[in-house]
Protein backbone atom coordinates (compact mmCIF):
# COMPACT_ATOMS: atom_id res chain seq x y z
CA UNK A 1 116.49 112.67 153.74
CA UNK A 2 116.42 113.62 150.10
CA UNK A 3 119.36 110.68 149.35
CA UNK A 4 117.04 108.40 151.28
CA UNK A 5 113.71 109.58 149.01
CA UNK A 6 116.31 109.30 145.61
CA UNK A 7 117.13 105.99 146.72
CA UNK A 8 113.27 104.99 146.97
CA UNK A 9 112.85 105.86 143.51
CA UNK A 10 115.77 103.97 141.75
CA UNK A 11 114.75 101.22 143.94
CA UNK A 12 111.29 101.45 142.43
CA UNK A 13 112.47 102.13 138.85
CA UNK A 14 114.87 98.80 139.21
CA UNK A 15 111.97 96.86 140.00
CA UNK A 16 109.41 98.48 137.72
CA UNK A 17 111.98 97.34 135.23
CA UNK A 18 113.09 93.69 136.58
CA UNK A 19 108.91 93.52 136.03
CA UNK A 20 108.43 94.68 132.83
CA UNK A 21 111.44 91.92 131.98
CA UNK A 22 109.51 89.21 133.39
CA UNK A 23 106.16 90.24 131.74
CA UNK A 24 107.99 90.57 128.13
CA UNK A 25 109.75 87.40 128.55
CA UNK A 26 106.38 85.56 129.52
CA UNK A 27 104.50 87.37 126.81
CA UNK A 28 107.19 85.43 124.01
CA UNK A 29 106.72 82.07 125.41
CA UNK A 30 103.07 82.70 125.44
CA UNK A 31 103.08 84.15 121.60
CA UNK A 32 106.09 81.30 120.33
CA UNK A 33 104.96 78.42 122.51
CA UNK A 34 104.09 76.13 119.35
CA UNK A 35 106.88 77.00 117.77
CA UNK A 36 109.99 77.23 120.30
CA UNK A 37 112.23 74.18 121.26
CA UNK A 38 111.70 72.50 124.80
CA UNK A 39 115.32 73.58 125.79
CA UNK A 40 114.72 77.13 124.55
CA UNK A 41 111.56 77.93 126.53
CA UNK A 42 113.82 76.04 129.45
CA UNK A 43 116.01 78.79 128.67
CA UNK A 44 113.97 81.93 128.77
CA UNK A 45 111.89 80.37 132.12
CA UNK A 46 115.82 80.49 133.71
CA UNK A 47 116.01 84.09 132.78
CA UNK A 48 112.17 85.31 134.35
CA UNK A 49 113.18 83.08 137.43
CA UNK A 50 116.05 85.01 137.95
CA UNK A 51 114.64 88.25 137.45
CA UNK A 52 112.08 87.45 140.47
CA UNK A 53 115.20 86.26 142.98
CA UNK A 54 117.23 89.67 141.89
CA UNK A 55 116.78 92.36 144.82
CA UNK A 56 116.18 95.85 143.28
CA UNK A 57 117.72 97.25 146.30
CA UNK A 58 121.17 95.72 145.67
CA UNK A 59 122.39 98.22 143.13
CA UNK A 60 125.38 96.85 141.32
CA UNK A 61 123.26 93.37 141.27
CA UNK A 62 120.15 94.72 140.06
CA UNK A 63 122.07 96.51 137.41
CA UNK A 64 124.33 94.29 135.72
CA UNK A 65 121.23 91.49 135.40
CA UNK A 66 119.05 94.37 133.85
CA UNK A 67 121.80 95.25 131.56
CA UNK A 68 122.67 92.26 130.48
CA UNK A 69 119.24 90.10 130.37
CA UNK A 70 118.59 91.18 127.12
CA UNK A 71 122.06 90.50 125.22
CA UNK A 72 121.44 86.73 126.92
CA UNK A 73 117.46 86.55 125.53
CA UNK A 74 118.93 87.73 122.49
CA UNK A 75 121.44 85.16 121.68
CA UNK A 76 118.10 82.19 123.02
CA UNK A 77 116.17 83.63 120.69
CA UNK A 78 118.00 85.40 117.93
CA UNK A 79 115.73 87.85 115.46
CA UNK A 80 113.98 86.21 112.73
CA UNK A 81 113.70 86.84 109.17
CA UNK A 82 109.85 88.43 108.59
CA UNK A 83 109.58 88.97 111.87
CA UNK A 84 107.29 92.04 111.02
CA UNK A 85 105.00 90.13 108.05
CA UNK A 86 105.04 87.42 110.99
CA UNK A 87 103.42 89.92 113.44
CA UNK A 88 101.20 90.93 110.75
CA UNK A 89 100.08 87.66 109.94
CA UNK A 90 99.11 87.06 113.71
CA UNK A 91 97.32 89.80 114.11
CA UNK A 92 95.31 88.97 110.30
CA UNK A 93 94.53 85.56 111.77
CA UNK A 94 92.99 86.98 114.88
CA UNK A 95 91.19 89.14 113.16
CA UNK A 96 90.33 86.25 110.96
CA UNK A 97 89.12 83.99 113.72
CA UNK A 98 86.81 87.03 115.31
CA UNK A 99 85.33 87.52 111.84
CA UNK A 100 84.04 83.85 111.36
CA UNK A 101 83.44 83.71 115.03
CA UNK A 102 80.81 86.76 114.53
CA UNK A 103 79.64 85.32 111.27
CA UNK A 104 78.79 82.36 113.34
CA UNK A 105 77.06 83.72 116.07
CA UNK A 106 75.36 86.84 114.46
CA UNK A 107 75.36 87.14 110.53
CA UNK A 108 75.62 84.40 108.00
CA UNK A 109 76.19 85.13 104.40
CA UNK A 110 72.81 83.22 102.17
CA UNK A 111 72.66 82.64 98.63
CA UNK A 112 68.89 82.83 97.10
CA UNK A 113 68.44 79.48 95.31
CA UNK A 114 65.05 79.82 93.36
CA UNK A 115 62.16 82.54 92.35
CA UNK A 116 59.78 81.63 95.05
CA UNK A 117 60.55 85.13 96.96
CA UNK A 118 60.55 86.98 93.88
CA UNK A 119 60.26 90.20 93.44
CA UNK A 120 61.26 90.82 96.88
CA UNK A 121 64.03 88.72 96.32
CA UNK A 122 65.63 87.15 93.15
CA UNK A 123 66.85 83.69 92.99
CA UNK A 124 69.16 82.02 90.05
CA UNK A 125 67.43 83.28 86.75
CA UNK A 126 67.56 84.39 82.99
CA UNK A 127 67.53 88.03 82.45
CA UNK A 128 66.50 88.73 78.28
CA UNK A 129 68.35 91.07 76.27
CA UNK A 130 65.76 93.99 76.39
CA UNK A 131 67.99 96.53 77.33
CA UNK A 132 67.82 95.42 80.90
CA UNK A 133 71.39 95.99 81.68
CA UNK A 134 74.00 98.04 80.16
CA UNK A 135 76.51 95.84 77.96
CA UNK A 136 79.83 95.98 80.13
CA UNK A 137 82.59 93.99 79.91
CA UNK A 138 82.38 90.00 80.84
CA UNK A 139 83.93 91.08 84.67
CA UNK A 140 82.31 94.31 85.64
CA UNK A 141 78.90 92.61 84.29
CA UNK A 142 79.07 89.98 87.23
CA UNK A 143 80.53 92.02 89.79
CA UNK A 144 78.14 94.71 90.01
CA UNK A 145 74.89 92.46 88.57
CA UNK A 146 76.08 88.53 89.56
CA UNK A 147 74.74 88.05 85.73
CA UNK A 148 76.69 86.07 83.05
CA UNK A 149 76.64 86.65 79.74
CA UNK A 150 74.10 83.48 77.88
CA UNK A 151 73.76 83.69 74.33
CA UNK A 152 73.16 81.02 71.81
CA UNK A 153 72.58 80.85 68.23
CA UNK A 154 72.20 77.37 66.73
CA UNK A 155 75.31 77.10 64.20
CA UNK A 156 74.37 73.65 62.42
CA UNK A 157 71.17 71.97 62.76
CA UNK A 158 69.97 68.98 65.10
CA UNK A 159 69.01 67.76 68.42
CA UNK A 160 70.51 67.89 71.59
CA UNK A 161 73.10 65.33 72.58
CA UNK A 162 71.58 64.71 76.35
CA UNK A 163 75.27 62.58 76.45
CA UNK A 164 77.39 65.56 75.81
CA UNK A 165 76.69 67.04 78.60
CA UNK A 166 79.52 68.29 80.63
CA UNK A 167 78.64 70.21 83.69
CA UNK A 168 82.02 71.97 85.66
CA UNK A 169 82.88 75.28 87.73
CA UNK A 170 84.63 78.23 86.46
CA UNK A 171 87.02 79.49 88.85
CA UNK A 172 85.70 76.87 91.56
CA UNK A 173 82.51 78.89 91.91
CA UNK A 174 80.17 79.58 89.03
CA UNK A 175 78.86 76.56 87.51
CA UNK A 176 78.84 75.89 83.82
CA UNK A 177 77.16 73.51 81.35
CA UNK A 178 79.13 71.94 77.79
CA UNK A 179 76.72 70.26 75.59
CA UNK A 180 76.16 69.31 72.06
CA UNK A 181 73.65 70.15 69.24
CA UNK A 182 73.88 69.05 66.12
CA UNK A 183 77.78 67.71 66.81
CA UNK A 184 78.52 71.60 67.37
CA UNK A 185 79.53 71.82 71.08
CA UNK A 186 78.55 75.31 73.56
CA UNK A 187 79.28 76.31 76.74
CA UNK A 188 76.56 78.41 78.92
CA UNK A 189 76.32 79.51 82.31
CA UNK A 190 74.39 77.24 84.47
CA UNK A 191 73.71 73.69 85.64
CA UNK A 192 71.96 71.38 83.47
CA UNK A 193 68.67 71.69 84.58
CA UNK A 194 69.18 75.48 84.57
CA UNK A 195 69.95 75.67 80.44
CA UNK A 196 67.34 73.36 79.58
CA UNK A 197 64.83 75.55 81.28
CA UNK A 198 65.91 78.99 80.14
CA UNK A 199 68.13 78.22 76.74
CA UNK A 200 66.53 74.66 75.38
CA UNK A 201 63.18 75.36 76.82
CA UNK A 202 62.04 72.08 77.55
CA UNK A 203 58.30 71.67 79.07
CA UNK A 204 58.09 67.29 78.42
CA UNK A 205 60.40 64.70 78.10
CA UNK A 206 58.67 64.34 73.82
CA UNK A 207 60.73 68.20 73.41
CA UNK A 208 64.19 66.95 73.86
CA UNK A 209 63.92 65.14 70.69
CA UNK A 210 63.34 68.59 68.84
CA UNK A 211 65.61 69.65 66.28
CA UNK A 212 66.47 73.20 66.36
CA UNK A 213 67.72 75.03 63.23
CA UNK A 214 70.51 76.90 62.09
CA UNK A 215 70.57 80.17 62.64
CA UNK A 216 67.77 80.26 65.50
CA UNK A 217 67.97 82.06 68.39
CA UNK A 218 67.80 79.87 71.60
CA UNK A 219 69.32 82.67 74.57
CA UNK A 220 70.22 85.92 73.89
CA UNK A 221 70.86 87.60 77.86
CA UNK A 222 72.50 86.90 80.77
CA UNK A 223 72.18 84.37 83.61
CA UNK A 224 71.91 85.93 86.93
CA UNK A 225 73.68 83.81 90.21
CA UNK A 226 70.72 85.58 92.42
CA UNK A 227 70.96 87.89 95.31
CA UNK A 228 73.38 87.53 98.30
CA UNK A 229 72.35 88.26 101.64
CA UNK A 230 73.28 88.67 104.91
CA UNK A 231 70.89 86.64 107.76
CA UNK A 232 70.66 88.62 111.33
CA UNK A 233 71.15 85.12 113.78
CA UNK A 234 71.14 87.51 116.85
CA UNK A 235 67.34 88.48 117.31
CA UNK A 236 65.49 86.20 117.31
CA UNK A 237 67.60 84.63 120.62
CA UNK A 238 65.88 87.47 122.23
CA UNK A 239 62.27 87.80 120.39
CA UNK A 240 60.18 85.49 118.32
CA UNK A 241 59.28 86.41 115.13
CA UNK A 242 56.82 88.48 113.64
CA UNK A 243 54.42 88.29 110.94
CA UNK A 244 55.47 89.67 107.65
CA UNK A 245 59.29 89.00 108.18
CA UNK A 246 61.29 87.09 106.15
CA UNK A 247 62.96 83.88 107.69
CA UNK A 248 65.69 81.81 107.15
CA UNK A 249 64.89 78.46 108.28
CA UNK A 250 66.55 74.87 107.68
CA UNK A 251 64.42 72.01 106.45
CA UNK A 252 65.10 69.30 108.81
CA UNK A 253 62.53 66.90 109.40
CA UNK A 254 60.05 68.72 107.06
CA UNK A 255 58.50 66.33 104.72
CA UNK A 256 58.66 67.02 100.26
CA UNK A 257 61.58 69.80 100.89
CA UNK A 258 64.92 69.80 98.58
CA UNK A 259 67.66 71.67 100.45
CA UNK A 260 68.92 72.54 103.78
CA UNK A 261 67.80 75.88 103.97
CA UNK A 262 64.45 77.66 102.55
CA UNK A 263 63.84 81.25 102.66
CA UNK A 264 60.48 82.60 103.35
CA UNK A 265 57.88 85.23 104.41
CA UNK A 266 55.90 84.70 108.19
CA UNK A 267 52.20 84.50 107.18
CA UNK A 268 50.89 82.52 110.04
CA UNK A 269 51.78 82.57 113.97
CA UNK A 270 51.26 79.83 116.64
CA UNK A 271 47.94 79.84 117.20
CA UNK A 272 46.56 81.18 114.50
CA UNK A 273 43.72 80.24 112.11
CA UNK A 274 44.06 81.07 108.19
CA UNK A 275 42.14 80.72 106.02
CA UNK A 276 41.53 82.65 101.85
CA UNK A 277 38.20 84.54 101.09
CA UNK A 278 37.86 85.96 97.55
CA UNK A 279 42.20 86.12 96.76
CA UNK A 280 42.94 87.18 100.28
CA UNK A 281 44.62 85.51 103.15
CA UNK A 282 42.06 85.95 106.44
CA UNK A 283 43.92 85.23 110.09
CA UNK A 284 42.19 84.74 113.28
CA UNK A 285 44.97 85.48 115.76
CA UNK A 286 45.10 83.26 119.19
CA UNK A 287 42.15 84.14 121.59
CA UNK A 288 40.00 86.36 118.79
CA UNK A 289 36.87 85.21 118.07
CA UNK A 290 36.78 86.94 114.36
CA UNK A 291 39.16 87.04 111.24
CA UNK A 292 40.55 89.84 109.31
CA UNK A 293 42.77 90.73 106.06
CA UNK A 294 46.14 89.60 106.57
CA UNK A 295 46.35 93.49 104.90
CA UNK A 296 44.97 94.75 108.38
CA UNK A 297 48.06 93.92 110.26
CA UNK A 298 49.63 97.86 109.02
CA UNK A 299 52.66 95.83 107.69
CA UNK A 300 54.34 97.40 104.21
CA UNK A 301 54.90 93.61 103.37
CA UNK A 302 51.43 93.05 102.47
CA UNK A 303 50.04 96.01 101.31
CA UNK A 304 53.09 95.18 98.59
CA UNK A 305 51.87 92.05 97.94
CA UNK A 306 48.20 92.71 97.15
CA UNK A 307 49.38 96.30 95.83
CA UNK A 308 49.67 93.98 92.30
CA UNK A 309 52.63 96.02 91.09
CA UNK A 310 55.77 95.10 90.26
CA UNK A 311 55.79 91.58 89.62
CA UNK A 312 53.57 91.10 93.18
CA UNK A 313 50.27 89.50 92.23
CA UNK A 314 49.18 88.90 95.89
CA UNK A 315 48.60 85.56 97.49
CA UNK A 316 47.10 83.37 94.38
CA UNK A 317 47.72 79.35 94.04
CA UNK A 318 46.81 78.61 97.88
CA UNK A 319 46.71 75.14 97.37
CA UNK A 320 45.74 74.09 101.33
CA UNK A 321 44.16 77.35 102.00
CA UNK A 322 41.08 76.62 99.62
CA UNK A 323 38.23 78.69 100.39
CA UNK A 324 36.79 78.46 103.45
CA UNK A 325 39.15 75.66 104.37
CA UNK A 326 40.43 76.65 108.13
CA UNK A 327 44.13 75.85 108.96
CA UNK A 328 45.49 75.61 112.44
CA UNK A 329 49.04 76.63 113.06
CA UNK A 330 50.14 74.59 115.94
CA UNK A 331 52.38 75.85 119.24
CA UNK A 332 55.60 76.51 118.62
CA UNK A 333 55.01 76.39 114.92
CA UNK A 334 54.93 78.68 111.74
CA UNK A 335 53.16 78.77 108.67
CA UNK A 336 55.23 80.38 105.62
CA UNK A 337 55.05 81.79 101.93
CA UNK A 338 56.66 82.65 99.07
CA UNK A 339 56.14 86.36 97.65
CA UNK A 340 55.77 83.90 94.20
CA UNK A 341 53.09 82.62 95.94
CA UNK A 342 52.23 80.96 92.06
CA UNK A 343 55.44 79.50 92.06
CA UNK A 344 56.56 78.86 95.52
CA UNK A 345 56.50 75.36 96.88
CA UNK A 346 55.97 76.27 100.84
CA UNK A 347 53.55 75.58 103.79
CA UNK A 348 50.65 75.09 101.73
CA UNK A 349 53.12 72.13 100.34
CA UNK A 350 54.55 70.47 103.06
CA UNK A 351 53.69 72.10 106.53
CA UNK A 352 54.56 73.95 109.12
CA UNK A 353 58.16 75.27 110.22
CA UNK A 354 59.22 74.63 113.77
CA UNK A 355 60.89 76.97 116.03
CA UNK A 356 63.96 75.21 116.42
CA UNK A 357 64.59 75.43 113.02
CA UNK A 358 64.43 78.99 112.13
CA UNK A 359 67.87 80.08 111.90
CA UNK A 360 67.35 84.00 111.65
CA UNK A 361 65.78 86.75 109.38
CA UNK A 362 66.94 88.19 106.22
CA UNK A 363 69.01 91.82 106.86
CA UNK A 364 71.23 93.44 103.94
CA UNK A 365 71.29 92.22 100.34
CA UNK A 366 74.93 92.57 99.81
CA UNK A 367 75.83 91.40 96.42
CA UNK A 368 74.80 92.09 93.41
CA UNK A 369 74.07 96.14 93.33
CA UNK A 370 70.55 96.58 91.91
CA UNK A 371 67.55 98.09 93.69
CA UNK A 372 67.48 95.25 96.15
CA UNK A 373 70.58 96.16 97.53
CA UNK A 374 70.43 97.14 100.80
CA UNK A 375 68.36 96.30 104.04
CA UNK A 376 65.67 93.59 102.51
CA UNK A 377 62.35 94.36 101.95
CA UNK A 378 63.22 97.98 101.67
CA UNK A 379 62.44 98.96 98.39
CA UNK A 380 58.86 99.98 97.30
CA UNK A 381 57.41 97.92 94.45
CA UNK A 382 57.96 99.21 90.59
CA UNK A 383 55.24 101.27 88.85
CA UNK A 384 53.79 98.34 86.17
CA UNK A 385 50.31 96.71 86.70
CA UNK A 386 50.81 93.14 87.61
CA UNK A 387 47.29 92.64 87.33
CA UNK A 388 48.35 90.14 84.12
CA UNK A 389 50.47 87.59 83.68
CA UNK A 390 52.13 89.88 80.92
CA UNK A 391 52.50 92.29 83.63
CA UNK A 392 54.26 90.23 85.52
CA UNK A 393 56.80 89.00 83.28
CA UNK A 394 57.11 92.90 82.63
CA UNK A 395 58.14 93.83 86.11
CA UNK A 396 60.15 90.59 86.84
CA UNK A 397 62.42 91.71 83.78
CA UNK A 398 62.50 95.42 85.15
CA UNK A 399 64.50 94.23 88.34
């Protein structure tokens, strides 16, 4: 009895083992099958065929294929060289393909273009030398701010050479501008359009035949690339928006847009009616008979925006929203602002933003570290009246 119960349990450990062989064997060909030979994988499907014919109850057979299996696998597929970096590398390009699979499905990184969302959110823009940020060295300055270091003083007198201009990418990513003045060439961070706003200062076409001086001061400050954020694709597959949010949307089919993608704040819902009384935006929601303060809806958003601190100076400039003009925002349709509202082309520009082409909401500012970094929207305006256009400029610098 007990030789017949040992014998059960080799018999099961044989074939536990002639198993295992077959699974390894299958897992290789699996892993190496864009890389091994036809008459190798011939080779190794031999060996897993045999293992299934083998009988785990014939001892002597069972044990001589087990034994030597692997000395005949070895000498089909001898060891490689970096066999473990290989491993490593497989497992970094799963890991790889997961990432961007996840990027694609629930986050996707988004680079603030313009001012239009400022001060919630900071495009590309000039920071002056006020003591705004600490002087650090040329790298640590753009890591932890995204800001380049843009100073200019005029070295020989004249105008600017519009045909110098050389506009390239340092490192393959941040964009730079040659140009001449005066035969003296500089280099600033920035596209073209970009320098001539905050370096050259150009308002009309009659200013680029100025001649600026030795000696004078045309940038002293830094260029900042604008804030980096992350855009939650995930929710809104389950839930529509909501007012006060800030979307992500794509510009297709939208009339006097420049850009694939526009970032802005939900004002208006399908349905609604907006209109402005005395600087504030009124909304009749869908079935109401009256309106109300868009301030009513108990949303921090708004109260920051009419709080007219910190560079937020409410919703001024509604160019379609004139008073006592009535909009309708049509099904399936939104109606959306810049926190700039006074320099934010948007809705009141060019329409409404279908719901097929929002693409998500705005979740973590993750590049460059200053009080916006973090979940967006979170922080609580500064403490300086933006009540003046002074004001403004004040806060905007304070950021």
């Amino acid at each position: 009895m007990i030789q017949k119960i040992i014998q059960f349990w080799q018999r099961r450990k044989r074939a536990k083992a002639l198993e295992e062989l077959r699974h390894q064997l299958s897992h290789i060909l699996h892993l190496n099958d864009d890389i091994l030979v036809q008459s190798t994988k011939e080779k190794v499907r031999e060996i897993i065929e045999e293992a299934k014919s083998v009988d785990p109850g014939n001892v002597e057979e069972a044990d001589r294929f087990i034994e030597r299996a692997p000395v005949r696998v070895m000498k089909i597929l001898p060891r490689q060289p970096f066999m473990t970096l290989r491993e490593y590398a497989d497992i970094l390009a799963v890991a790889f393909t997961v990432a961007f699979g996840a990027r694609a499905l629930y986050l996707q990184p988004f680079k603030i273009p313009t001012g239009s969302m400022q001060p919630t959110l900071f495009g590309i823009h000039y920071i002056a030398d006020k003591d705004t940020l600490p002087h650090l060295p040329s790298f640590l300055q753009l890591a932890i701010f995204s800001a380049e270091r843009a100073k200019l003083t005029v070295k020989r007198s004249g105008c600017y050479d519009e045909a110098s201009v050389d506009s390239y990418y340092k490192y393959l990513m941040f964009p730079q501008t040659r140009f001449g003045i005066g035969g003296v060439v500089y280099n600033l961070p920035g596209e073209k359009a970009q320098i001539e706003k905050y370096c050259l200062k150009f308002s009309s076409y009659q200013d680029r035949s100025k001649e600026f001086q030795e000696g004078e001061v045309l940038c002293n400050g830094w260029l900042s690339l604008g804030d980096h954020l992350f855009v939650d694709r995930y929710t809104y597959h389950f839930r529509e928006p909501k007012r006060g949010e800030i979307v992500v949307f794509n510009t297709e089919g939208i009339p006097q847009t420049s850009g694939f993608f526009y970032i802005k704040r939900l004002i208006g819902l399908p349905g609604d009616m907006l209109k402005i009384v005395d600087g504030v935006v009124q909304v009749k929601t869908k079935g109401s008979e009256f309106y109300m303060p868009i301030t009513n809806f108990n949303n921090k958003a708004f109260s920051k925006i009419y709080s007219l601190k910190g560079g937020y100076q409410g919703h001024s400039g509604i160019y379609s929203l004139a008073a006592e003009n009535e909009i309708y925002v049509p099904e399936n349709c939104y109606f959306m602002m810049g926190d700039n509202t006074s320099n934010s082309s948007d809705s009141r520009v060019w329409g409404f933003v279908p719901r097929k082409n929002i693409v998500g909401k705005a979740l973590f500012v993750f590049w460059p570290f200053t009080r916006r970094w973090g979940l967006a929207d979170h922080e609580d305006p500064l403490p300086v009246d933006s009540s003046t256009p002074a004001g403004v400029a004040e806060a905007m610098q304070l950021q």
